[in-house]
PDB file of N, CA and C in Angstrom:
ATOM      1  N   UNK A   1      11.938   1.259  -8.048  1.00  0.00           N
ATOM      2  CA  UNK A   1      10.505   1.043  -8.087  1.00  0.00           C
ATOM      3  C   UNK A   1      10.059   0.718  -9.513  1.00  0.00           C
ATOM      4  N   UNK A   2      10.795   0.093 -10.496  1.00  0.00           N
ATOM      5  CA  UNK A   2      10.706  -0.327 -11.508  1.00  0.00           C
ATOM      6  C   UNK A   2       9.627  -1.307 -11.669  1.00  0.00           C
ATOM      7  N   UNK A   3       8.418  -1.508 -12.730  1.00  0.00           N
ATOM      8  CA  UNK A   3       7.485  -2.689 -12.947  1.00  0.00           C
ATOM      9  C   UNK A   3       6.852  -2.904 -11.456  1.00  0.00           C
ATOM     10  N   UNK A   4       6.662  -1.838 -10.670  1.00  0.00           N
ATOM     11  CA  UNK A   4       6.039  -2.232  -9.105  1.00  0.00           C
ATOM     12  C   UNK A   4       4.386  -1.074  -9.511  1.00  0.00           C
ATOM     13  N   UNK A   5       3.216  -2.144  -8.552  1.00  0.00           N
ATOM     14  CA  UNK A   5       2.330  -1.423  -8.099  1.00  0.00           C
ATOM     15  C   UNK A   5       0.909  -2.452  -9.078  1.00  0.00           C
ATOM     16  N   UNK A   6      -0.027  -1.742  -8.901  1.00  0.00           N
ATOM     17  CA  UNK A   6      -0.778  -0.800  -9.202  1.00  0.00           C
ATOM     18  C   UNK A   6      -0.315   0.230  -7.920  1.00  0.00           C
ATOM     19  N   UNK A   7      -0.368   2.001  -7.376  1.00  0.00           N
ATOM     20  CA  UNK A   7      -0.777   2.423  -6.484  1.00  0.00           C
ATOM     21  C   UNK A   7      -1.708   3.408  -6.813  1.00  0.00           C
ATOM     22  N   UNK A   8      -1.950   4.038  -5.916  1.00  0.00           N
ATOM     23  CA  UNK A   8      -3.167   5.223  -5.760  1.00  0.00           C
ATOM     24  C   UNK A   8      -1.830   6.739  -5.408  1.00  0.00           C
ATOM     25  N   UNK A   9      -2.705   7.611  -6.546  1.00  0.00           N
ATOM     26  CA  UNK A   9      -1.668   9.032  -6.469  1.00  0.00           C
ATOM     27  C   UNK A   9      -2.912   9.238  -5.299  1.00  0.00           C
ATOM     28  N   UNK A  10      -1.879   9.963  -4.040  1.00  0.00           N
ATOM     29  CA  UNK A  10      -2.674  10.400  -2.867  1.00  0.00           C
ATOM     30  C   UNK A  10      -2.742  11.834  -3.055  1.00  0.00           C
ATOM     31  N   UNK A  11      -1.289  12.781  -3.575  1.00  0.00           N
ATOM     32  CA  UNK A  11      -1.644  13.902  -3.757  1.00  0.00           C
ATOM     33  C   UNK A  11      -0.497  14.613  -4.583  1.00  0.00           C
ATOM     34  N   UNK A  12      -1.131  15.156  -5.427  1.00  0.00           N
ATOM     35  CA  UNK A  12       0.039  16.407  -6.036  1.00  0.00           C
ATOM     36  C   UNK A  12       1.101  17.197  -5.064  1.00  0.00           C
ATOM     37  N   UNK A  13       2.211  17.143  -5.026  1.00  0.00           N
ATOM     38  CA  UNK A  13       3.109  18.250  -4.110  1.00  0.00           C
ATOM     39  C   UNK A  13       3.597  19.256  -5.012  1.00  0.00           C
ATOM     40  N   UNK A  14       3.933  19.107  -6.304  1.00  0.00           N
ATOM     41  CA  UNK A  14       4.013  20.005  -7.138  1.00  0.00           C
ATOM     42  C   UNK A  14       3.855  19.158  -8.743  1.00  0.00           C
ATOM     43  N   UNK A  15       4.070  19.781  -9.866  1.00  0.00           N
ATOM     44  CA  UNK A  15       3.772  20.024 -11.347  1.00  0.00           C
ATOM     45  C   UNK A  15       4.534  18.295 -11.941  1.00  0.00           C
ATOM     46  N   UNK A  16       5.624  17.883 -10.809  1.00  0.00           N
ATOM     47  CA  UNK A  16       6.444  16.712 -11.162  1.00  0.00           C
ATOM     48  C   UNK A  16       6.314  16.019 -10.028  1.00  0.00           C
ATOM     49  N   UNK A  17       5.947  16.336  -8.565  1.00  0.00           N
ATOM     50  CA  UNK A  17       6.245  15.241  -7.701  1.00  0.00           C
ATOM     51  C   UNK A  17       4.893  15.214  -6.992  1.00  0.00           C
ATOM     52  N   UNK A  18       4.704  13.743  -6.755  1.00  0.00           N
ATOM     53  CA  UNK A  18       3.058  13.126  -6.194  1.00  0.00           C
ATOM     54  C   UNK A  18       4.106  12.269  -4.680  1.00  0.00           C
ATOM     55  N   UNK A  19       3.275  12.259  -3.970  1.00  0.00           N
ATOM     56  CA  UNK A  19       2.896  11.510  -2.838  1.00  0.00           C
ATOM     57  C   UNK A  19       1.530  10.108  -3.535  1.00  0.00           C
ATOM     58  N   UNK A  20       2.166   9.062  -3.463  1.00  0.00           N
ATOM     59  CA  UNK A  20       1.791   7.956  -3.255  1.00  0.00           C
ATOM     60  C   UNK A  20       1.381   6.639  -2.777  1.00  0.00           C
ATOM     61  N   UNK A  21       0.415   6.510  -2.470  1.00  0.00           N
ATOM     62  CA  UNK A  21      -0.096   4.875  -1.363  1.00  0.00           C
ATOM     63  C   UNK A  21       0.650   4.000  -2.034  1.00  0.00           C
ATOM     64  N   UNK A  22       1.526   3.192  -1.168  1.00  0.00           N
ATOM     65  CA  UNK A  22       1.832   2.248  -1.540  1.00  0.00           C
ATOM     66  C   UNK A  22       1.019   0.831  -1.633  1.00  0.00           C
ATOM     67  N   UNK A  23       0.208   0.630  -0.247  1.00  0.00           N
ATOM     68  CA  UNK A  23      -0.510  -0.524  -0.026  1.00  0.00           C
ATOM     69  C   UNK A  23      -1.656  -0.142   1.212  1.00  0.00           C
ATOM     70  N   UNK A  24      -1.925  -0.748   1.284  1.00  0.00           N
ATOM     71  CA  UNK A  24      -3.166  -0.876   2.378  1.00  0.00           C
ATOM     72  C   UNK A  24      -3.247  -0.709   3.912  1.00  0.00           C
ATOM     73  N   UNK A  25      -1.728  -0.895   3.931  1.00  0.00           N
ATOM     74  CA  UNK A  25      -1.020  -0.397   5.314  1.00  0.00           C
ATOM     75  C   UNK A  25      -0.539   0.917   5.192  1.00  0.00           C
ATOM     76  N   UNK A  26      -1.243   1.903   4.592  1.00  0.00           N
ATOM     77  CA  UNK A  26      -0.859   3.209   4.624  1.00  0.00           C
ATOM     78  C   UNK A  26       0.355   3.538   4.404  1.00  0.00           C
ATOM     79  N   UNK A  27       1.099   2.823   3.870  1.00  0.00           N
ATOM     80  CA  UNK A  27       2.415   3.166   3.517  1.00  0.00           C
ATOM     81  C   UNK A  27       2.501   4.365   2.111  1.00  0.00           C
ATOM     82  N   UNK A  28       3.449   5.717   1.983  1.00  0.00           N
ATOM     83  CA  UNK A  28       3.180   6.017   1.200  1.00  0.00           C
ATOM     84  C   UNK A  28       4.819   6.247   0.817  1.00  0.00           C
ATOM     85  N   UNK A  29       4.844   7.028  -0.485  1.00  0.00           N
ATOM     86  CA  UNK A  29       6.017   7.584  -1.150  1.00  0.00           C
ATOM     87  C   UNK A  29       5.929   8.490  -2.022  1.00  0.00           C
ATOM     88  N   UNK A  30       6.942   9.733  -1.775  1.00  0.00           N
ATOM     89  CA  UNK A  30       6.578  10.506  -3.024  1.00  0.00           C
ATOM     90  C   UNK A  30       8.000  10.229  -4.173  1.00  0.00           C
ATOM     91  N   UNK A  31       7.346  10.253  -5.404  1.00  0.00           N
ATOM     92  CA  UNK A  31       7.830  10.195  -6.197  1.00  0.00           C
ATOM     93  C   UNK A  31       7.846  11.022  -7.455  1.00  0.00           C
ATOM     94  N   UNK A  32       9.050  11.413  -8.326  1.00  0.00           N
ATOM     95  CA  UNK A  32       9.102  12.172  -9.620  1.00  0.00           C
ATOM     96  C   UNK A  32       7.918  11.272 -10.510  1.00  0.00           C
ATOM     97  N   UNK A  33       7.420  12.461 -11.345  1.00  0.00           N
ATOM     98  CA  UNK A  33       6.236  11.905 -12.330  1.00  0.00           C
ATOM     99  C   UNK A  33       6.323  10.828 -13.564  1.00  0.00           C
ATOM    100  N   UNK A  34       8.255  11.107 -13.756  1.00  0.00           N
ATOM    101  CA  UNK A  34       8.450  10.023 -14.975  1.00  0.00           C
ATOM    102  C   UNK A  34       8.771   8.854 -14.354  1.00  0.00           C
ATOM    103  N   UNK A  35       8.426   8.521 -12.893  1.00  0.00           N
ATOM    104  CA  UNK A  35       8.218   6.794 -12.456  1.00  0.00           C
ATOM    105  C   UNK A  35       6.884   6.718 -12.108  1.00  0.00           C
ATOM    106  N   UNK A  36       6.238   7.215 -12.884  1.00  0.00           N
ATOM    107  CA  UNK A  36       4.648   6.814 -12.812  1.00  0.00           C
ATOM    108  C   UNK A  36       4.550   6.363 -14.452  1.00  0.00           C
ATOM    109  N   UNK A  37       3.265   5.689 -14.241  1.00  0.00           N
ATOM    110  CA  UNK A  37       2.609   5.361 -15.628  1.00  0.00           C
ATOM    111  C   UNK A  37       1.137   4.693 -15.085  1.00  0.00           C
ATOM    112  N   UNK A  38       0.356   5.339 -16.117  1.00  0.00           N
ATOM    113  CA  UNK A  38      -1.075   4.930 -16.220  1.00  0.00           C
ATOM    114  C   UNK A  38      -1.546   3.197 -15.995  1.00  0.00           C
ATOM    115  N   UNK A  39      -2.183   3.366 -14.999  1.00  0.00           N
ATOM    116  CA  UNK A  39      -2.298   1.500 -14.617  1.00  0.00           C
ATOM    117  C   UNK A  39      -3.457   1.492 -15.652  1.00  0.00           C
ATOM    118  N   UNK A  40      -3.449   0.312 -16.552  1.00  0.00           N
ATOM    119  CA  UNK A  40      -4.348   0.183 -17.862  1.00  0.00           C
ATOM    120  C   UNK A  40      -5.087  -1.272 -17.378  1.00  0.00           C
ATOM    121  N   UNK A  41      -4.403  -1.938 -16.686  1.00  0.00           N
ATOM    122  CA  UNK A  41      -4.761  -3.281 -15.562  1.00  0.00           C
ATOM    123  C   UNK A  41      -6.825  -3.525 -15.706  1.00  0.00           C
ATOM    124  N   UNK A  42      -7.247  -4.612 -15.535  1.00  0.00           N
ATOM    125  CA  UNK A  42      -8.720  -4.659 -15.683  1.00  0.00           C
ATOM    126  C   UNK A  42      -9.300  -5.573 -13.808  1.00  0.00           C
ATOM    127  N   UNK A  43      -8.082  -5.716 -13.452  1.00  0.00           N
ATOM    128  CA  UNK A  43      -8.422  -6.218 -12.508  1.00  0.00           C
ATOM    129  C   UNK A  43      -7.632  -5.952 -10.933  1.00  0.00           C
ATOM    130  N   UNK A  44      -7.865  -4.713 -10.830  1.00  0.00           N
ATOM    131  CA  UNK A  44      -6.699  -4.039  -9.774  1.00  0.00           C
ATOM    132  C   UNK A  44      -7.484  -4.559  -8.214  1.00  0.00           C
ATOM    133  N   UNK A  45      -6.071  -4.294  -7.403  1.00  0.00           N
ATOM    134  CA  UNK A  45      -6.753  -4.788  -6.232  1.00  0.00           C
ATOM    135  C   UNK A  45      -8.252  -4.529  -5.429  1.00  0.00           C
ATOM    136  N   UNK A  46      -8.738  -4.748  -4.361  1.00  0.00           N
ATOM    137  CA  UNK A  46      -9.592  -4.306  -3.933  1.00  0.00           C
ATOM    138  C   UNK A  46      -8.971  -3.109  -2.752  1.00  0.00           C
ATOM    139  N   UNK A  47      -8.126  -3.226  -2.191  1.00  0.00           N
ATOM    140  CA  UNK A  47      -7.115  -2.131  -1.363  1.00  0.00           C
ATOM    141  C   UNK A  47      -7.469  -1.154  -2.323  1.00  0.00           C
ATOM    142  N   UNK A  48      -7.123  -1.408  -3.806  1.00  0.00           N
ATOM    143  CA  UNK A  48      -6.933   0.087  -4.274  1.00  0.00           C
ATOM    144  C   UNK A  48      -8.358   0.317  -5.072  1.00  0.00           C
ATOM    145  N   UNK A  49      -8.866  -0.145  -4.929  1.00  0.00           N
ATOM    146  CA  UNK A  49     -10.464   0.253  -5.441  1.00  0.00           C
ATOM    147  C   UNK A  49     -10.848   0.898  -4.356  1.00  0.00           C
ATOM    148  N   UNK A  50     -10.887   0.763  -3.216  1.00  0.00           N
ATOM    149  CA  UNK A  50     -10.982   0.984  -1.632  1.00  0.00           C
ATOM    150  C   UNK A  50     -10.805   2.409  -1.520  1.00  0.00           C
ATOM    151  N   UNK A  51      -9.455   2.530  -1.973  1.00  0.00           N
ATOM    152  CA  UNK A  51      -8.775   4.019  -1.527  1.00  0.00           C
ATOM    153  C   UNK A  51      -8.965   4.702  -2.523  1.00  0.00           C
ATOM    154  N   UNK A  52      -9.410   4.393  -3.876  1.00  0.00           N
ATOM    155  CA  UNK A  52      -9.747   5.271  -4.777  1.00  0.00           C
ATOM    156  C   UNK A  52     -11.449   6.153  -4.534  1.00  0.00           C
ATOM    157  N   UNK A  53     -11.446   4.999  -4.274  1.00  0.00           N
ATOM    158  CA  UNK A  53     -13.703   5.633  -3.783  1.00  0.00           C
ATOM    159  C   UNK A  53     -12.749   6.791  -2.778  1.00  0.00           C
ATOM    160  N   UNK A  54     -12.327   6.356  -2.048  1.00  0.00           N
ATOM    161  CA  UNK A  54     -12.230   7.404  -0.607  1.00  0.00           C
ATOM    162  C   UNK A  54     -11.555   8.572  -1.141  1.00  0.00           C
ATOM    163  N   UNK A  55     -10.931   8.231  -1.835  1.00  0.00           N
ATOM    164  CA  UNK A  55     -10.277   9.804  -2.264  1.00  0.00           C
ATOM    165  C   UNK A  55     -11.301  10.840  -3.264  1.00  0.00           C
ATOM    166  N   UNK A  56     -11.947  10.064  -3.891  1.00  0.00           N
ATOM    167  CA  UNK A  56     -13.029  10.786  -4.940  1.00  0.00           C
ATOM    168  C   UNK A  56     -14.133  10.776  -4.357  1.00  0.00           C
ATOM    169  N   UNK A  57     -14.203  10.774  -2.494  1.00  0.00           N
ATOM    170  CA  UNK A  57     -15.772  11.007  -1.881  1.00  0.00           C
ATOM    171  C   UNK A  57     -14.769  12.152  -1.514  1.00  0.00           C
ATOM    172  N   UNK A  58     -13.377  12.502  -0.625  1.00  0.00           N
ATOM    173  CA  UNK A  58     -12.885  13.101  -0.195  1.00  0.00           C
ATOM    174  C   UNK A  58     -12.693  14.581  -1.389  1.00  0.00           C
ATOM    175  N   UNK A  59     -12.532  14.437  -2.712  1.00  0.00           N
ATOM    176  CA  UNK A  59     -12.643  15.425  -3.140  1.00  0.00           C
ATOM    177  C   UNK A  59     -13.354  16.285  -3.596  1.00  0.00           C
ATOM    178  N   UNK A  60     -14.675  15.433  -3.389  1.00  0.00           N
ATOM    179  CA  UNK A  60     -16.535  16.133  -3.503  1.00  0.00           C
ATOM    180  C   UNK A  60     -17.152  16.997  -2.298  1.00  0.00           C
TER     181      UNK A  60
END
């Protein structure tokens, strides 16, 4: 999973491993924390603008 994504962290499972959206088809994956990195991107999809609102109405 090298140079892949933007995705959306869906949820913490513990201190190193997240559950992750892959795409818009609900696909997810969990993964160790040192194959993540901060998307710095100015123009990310709309899928993941999508699922980001929903998760930050979902955690209010």
């Amino acid at each position: 999973m090298s140079n892949e994504g933007p995705f959306v962290v869906k949820k913490s499972l513990s201190n190193v491993n997240f559950r992750i959206l892959l795409n818009r088809n609900e696909k997810e994956k969990v993964v160790n924390h040192n194959k993540l990195k901060t998307y710095e991107g100015i123009n990310a999809p709309k899928w993941l603008q999508t699922e980001r609102r929903k998760l930050k109405m979902n955690k209010e």
